[in-house]
N, C-alpha and C. Protein backbone atom coordinates (compact mmCIF):
# COMPACT_ATOMS: atom_id res chain seq x y z
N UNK A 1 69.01 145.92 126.59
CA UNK A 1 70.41 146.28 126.82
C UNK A 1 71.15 145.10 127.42
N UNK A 2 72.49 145.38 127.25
CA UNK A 2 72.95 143.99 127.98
C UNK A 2 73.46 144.67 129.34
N UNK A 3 73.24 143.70 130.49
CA UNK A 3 72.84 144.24 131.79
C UNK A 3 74.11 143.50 132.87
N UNK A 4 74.72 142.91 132.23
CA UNK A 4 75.79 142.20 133.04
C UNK A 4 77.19 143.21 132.70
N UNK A 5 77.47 143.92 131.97
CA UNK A 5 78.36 144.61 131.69
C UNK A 5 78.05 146.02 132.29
N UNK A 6 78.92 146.88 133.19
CA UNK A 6 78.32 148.03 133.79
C UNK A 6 78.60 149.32 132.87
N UNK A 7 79.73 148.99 132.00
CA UNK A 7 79.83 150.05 130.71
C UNK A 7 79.74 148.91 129.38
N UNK A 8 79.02 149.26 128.91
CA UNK A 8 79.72 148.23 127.65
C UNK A 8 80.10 150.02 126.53
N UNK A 9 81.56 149.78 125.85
CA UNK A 9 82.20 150.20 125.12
C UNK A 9 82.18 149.94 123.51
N UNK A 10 81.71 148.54 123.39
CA UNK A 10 81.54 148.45 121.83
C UNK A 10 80.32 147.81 121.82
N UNK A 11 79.31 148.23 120.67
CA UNK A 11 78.01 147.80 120.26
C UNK A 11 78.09 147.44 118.79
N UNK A 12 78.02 145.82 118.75
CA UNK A 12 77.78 145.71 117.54
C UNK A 12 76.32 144.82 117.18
N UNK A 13 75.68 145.51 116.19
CA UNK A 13 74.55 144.88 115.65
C UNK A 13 74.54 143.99 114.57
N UNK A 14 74.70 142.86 114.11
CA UNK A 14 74.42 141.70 113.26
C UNK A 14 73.16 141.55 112.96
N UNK A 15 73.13 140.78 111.73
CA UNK A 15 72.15 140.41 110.73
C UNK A 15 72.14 139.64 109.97
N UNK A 16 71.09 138.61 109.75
CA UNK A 16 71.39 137.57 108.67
C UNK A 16 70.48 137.48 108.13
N UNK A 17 70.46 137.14 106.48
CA UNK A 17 68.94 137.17 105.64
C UNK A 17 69.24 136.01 104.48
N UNK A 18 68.25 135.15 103.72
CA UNK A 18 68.90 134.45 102.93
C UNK A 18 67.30 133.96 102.22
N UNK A 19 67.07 134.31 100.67
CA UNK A 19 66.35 134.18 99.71
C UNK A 19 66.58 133.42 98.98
N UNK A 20 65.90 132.17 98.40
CA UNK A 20 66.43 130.67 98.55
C UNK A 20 67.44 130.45 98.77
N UNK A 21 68.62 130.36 98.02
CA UNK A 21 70.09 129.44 99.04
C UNK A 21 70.72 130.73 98.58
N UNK A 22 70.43 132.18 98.46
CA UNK A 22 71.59 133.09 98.45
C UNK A 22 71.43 133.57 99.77
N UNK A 23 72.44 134.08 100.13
CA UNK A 23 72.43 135.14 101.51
C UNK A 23 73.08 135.82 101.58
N UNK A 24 72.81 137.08 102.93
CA UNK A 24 73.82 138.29 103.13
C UNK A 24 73.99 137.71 104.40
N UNK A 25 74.51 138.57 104.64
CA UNK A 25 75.11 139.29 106.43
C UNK A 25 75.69 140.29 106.68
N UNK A 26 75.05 140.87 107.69
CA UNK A 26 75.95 142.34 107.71
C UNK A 26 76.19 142.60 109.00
N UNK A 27 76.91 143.65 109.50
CA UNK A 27 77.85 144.30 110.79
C UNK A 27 78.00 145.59 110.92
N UNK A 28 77.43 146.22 112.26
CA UNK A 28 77.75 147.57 112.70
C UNK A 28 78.33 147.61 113.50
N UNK A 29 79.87 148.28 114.12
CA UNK A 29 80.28 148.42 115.34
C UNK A 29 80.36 149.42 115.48
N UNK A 30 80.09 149.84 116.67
CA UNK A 30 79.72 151.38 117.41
C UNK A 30 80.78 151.08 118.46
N UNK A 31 81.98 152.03 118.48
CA UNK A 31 82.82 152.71 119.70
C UNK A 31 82.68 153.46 120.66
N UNK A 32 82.23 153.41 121.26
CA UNK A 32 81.81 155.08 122.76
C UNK A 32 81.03 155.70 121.69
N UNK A 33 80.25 154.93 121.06
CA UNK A 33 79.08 155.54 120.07
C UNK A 33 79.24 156.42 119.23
N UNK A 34 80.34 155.72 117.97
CA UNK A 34 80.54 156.45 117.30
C UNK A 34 80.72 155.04 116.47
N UNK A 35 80.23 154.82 115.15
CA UNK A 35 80.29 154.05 114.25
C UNK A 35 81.76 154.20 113.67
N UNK A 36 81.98 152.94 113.86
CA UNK A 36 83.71 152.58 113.82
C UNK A 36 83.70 151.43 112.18
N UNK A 37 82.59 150.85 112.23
CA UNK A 37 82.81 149.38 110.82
C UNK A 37 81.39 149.29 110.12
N UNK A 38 81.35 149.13 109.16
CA UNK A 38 79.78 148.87 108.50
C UNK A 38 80.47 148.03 107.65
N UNK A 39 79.97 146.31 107.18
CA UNK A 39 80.47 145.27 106.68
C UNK A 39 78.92 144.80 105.96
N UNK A 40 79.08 144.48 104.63
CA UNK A 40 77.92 143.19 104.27
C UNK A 40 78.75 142.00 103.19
N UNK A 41 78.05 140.89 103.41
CA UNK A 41 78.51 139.79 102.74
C UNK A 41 77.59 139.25 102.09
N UNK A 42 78.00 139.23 100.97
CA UNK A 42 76.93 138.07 100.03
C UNK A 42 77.55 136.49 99.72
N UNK A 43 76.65 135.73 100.34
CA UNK A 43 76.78 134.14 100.33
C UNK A 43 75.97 133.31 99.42
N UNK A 44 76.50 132.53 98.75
CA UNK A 44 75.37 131.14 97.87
C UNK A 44 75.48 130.05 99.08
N UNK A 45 74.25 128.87 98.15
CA UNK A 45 73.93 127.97 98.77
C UNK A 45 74.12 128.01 100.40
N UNK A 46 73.41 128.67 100.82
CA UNK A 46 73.25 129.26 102.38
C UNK A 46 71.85 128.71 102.90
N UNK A 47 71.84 129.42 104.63
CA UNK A 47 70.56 129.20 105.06
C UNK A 47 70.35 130.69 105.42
N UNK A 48 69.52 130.97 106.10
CA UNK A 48 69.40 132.06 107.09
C UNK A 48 69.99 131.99 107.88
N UNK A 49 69.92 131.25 109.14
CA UNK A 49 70.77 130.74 110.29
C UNK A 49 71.83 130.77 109.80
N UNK A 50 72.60 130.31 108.70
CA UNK A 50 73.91 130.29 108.17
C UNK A 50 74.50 131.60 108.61
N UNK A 51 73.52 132.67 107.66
CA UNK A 51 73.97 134.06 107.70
C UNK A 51 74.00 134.81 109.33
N UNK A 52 72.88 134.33 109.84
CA UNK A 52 72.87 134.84 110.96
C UNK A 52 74.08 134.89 112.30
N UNK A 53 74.50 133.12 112.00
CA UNK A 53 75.70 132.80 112.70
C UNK A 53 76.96 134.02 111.88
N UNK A 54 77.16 133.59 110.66
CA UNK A 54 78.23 133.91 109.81
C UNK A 54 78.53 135.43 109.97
N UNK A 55 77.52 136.19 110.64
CA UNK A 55 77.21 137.91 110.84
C UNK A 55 78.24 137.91 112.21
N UNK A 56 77.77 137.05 113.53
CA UNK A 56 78.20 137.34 114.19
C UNK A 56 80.01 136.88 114.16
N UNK A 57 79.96 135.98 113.50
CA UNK A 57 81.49 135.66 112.88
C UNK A 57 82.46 136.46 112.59
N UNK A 58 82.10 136.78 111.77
CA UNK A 58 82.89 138.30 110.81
C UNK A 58 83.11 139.00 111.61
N UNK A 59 82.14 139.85 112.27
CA UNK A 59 81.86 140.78 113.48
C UNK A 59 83.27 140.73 114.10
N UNK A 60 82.92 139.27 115.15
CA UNK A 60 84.21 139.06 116.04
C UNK A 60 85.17 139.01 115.31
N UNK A 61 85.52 138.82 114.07
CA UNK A 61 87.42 138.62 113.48
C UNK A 61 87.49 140.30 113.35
N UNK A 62 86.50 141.09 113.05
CA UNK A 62 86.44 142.27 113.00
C UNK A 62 87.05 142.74 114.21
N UNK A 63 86.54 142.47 115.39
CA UNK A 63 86.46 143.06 116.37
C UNK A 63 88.42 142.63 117.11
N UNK A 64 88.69 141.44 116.38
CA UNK A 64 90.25 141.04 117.32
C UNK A 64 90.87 141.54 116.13
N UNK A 65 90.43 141.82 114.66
CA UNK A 65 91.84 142.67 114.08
C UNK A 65 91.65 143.93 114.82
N UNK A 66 90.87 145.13 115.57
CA UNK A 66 90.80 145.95 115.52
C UNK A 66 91.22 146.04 117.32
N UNK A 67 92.12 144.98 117.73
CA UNK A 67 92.38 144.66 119.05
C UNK A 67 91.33 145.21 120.22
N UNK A 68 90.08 144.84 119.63
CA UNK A 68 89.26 145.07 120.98
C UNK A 68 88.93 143.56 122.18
N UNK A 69 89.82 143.07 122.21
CA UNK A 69 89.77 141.76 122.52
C UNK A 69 89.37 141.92 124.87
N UNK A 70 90.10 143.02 124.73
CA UNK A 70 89.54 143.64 126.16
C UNK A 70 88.67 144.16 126.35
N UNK A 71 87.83 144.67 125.61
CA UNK A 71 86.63 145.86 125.88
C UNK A 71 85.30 144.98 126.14
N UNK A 72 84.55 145.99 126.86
CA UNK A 72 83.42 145.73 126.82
C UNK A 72 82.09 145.32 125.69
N UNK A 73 81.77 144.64 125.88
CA UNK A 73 81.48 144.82 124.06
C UNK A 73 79.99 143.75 124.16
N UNK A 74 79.09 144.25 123.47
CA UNK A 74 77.86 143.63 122.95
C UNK A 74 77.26 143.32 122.08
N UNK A 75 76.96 142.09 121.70
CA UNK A 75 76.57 141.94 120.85
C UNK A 75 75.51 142.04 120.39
N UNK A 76 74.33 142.52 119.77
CA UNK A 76 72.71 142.38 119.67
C UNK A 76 72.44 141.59 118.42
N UNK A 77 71.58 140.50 118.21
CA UNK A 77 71.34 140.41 117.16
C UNK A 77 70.11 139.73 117.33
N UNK A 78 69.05 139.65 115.97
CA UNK A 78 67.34 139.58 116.33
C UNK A 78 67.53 138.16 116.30
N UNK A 79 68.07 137.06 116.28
CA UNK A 79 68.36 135.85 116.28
C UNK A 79 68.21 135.29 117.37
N UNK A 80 66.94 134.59 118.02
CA UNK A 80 66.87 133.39 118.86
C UNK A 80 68.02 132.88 119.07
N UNK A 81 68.21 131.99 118.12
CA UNK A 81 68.96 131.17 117.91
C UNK A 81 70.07 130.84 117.90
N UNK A 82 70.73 132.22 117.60
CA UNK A 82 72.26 132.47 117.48
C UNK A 82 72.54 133.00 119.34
N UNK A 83 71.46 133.86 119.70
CA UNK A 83 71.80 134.19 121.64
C UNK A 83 71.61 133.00 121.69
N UNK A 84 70.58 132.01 122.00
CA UNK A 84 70.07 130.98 122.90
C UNK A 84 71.59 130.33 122.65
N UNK A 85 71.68 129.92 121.39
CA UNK A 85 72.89 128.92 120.74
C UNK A 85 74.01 129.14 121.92
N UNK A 86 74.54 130.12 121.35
CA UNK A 86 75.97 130.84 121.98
C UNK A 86 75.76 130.81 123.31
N UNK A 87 74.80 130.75 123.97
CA UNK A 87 74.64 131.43 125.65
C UNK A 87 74.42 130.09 126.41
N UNK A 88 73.63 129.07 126.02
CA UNK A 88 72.95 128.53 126.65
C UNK A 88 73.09 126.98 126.14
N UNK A 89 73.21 126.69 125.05
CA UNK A 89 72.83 125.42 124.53
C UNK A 89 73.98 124.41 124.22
N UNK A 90 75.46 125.68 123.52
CA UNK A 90 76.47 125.19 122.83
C UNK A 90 77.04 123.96 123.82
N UNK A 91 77.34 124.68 125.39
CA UNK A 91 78.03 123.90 125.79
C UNK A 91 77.02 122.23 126.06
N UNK A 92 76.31 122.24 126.50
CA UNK A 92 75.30 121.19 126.16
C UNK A 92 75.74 119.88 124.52
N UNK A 93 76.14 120.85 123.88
CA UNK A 93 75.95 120.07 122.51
C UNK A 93 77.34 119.56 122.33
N UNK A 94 78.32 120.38 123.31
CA UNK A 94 80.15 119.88 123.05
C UNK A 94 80.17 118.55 124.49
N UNK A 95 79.40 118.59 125.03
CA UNK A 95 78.95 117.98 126.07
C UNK A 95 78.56 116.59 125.87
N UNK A 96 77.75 116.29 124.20
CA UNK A 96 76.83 115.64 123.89
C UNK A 96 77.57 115.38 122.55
N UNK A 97 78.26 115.51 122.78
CA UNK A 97 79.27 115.29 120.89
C UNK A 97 79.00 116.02 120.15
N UNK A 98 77.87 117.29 120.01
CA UNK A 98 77.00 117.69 118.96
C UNK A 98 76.11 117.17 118.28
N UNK A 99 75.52 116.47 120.01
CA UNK A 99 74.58 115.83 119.56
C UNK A 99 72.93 117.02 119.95
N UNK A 100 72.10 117.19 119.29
CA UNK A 100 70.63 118.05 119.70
C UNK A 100 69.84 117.27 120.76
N UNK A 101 68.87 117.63 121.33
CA UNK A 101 67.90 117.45 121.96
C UNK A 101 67.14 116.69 121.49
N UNK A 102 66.96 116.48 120.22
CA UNK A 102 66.18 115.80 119.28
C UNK A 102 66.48 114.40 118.69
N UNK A 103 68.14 114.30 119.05
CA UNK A 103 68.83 113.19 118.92
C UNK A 103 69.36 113.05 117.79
N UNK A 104 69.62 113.82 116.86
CA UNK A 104 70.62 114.61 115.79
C UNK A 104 71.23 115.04 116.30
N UNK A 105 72.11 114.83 114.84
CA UNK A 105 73.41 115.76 115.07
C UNK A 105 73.15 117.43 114.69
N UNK A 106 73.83 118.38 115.48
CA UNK A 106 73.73 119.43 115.69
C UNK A 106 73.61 120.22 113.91
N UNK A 107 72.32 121.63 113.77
CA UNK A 107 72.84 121.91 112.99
C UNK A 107 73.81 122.58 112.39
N UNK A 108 74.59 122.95 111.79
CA UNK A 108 75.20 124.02 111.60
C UNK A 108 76.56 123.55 112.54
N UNK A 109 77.21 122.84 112.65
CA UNK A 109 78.25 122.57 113.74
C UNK A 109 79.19 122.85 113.55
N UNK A 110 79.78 123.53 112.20
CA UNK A 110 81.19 124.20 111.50
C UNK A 110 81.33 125.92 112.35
N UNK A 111 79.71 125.95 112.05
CA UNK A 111 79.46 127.90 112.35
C UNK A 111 79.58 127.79 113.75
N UNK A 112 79.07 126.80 114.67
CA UNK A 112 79.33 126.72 116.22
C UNK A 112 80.30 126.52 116.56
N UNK A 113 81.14 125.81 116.10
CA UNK A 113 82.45 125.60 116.48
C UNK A 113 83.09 127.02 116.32
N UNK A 114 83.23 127.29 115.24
CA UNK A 114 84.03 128.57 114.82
C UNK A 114 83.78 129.73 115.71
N UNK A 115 82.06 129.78 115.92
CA UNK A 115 81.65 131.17 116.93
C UNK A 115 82.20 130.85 118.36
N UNK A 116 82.10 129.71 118.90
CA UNK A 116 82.68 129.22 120.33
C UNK A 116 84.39 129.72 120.18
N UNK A 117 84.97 129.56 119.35
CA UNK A 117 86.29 129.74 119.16
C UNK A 117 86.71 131.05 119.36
N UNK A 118 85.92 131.49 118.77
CA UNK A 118 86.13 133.26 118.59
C UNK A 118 85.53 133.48 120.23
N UNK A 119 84.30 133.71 120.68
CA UNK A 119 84.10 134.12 121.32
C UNK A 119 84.77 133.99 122.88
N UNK A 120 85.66 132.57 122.78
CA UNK A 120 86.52 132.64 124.22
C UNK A 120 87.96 133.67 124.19
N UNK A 121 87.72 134.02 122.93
CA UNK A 121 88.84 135.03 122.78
C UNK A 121 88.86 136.23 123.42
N UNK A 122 87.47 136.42 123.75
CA UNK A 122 87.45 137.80 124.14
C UNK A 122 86.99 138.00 126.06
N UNK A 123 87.55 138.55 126.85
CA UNK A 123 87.18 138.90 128.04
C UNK A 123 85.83 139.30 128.51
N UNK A 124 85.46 140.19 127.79
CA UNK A 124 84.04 140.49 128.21
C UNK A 124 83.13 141.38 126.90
N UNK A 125 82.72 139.82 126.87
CA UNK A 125 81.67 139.66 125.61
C UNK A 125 80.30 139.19 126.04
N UNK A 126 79.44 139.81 125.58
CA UNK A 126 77.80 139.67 126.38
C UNK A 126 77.54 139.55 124.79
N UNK A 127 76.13 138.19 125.02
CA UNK A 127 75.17 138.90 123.34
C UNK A 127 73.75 138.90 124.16
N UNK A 128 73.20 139.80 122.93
CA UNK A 128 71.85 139.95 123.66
C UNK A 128 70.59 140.35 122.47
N UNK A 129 69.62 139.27 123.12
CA UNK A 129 68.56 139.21 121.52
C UNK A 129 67.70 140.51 121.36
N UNK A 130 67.21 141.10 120.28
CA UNK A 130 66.72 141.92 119.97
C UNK A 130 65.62 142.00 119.12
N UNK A 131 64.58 142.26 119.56
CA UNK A 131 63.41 142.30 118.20
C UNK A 131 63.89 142.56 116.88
N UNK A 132 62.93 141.69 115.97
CA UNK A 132 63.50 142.25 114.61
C UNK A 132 62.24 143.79 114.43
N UNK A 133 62.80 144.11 113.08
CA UNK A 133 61.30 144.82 112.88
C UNK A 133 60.89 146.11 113.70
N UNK A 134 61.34 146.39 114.52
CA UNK A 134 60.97 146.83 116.02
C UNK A 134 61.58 148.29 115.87
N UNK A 135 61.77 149.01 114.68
CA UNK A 135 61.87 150.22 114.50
C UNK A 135 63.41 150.66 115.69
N UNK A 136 64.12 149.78 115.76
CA UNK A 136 65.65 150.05 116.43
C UNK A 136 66.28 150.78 115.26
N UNK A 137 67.18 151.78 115.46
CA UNK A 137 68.02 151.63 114.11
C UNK A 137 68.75 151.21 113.86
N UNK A 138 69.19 151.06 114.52
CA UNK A 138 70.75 149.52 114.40
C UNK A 138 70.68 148.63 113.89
N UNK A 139 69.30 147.72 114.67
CA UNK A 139 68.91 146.68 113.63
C UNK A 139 68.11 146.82 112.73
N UNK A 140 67.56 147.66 112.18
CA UNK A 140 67.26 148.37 111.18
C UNK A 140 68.25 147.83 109.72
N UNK A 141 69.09 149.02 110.09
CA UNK A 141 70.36 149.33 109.22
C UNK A 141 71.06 148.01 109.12
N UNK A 142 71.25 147.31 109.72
CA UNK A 142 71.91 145.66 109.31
C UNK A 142 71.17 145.12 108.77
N UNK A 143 69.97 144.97 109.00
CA UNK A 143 68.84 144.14 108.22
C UNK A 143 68.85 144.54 106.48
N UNK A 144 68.59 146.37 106.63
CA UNK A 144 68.89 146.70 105.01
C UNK A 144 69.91 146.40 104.35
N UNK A 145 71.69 146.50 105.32
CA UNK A 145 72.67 146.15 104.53
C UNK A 145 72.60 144.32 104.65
N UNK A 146 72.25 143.38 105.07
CA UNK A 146 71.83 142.20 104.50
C UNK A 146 71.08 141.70 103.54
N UNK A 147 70.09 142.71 103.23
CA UNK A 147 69.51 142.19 101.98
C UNK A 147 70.00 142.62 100.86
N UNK A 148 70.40 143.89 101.27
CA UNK A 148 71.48 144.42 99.98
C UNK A 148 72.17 143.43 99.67
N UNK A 149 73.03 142.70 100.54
CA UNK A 149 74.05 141.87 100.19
C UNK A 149 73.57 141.00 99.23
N UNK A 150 72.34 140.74 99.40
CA UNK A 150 71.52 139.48 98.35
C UNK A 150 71.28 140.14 97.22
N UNK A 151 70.89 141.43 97.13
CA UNK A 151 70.38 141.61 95.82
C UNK A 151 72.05 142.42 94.88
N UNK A 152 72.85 142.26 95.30
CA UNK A 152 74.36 142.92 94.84
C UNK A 152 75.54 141.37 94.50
C-alpha cells in the first residue's frame, strides 16, 4: 500500500509489456473504489520499459483531464524501474545531465523527462511497486489489457 498518504482517493494500476519491438500499455483508475478509466495502447518499435514508463504517462494526462490534480492518488505498478526511476534516481540523473551511474547517457530520457513533468503537476502523488504475477487483481487486469494491446 502506499503508506505516506493517510487516505489515498485514486488507485491507479499500470502496465507495460512488449514482444519484440511491438508493445502495449494499459491503465486502471479506481475512485473511492469504484473503477472510473480502463485504457490500453498498442505501440511499434518499443521496449518494455518503454511501455512501462508510457503506462504511467497516459495514466497521469488521464488523471489532469479528469481534474484530479488535488487528490490523493497512487500509483502501483510491477516496475522496478519505473518506482526506483521516478522516486529515487531521476533527480540524480537531471543533476548529472542524464548522465547513469554507469557513465551513459540515461536510458529512455524523452519518457523521464515527460513523467517528471507530469508528475510535479500533481500535489499528492505517491507510486508504489508491486509484484507482478502475484494474483493482485488490479495488476492482474492491466497486465491482460497490455498484452491484448499487442496482440490487437
Amino acid at each position: 500500500m502506499c503508506y505516506n498518504i493517510i487516505t489515498v482517493s485514486v488507485e491507479v494500476y499500470t502496465d507495460g509489456s512488449c514482444r519484440n519491438t511491438t508493445g502495449g500499455c494499459a491503465y486502471i483508475i479506481r475512485y473511492n473504489n469504484i473503477e472510473i478509466s480502463r485504457q490500453y495502447y498498442k505501440f511499434l518499435n518499443t521496449t518494455n520499459n518503454q511501455m512501462e514508463l508510457k503506462a504511467i504517462i497516459l495514466s497521469l494526462e488521464k488523471l489532469l483531464e479528469l481534474d484530479f490534480i488535488n487528490h490523493n492518488i497512487c500509483i502501483f505498478s510491477d516496475s522496478e524501474y519505473s518506482v526506483l526511476g521516478i522516486t529515487k534516481w531521476i533527480n540524480t540523473w537531471q543533476k548529472n545531465n542524464w548522465t547513469g551511474s554507469h557513465g551513459g547517457m540515461v536510458k529512455n530520457q524523452e519518457y523521464w523527462q515527460h513523467l517528471h513533468k507530469l508528475v510535479n503537476l500533481f500535489n499528492k502523488l505517491q507510486f508504489q511497486w508491486i509484484r507482478a504475477h502475484n494474483n493482485h487483481i488490479y495488476n492482474d487486469e492491466v497486465d491482460k489489457l497490455a498484452r491484448l494491446a499487442i496482440n490487437n
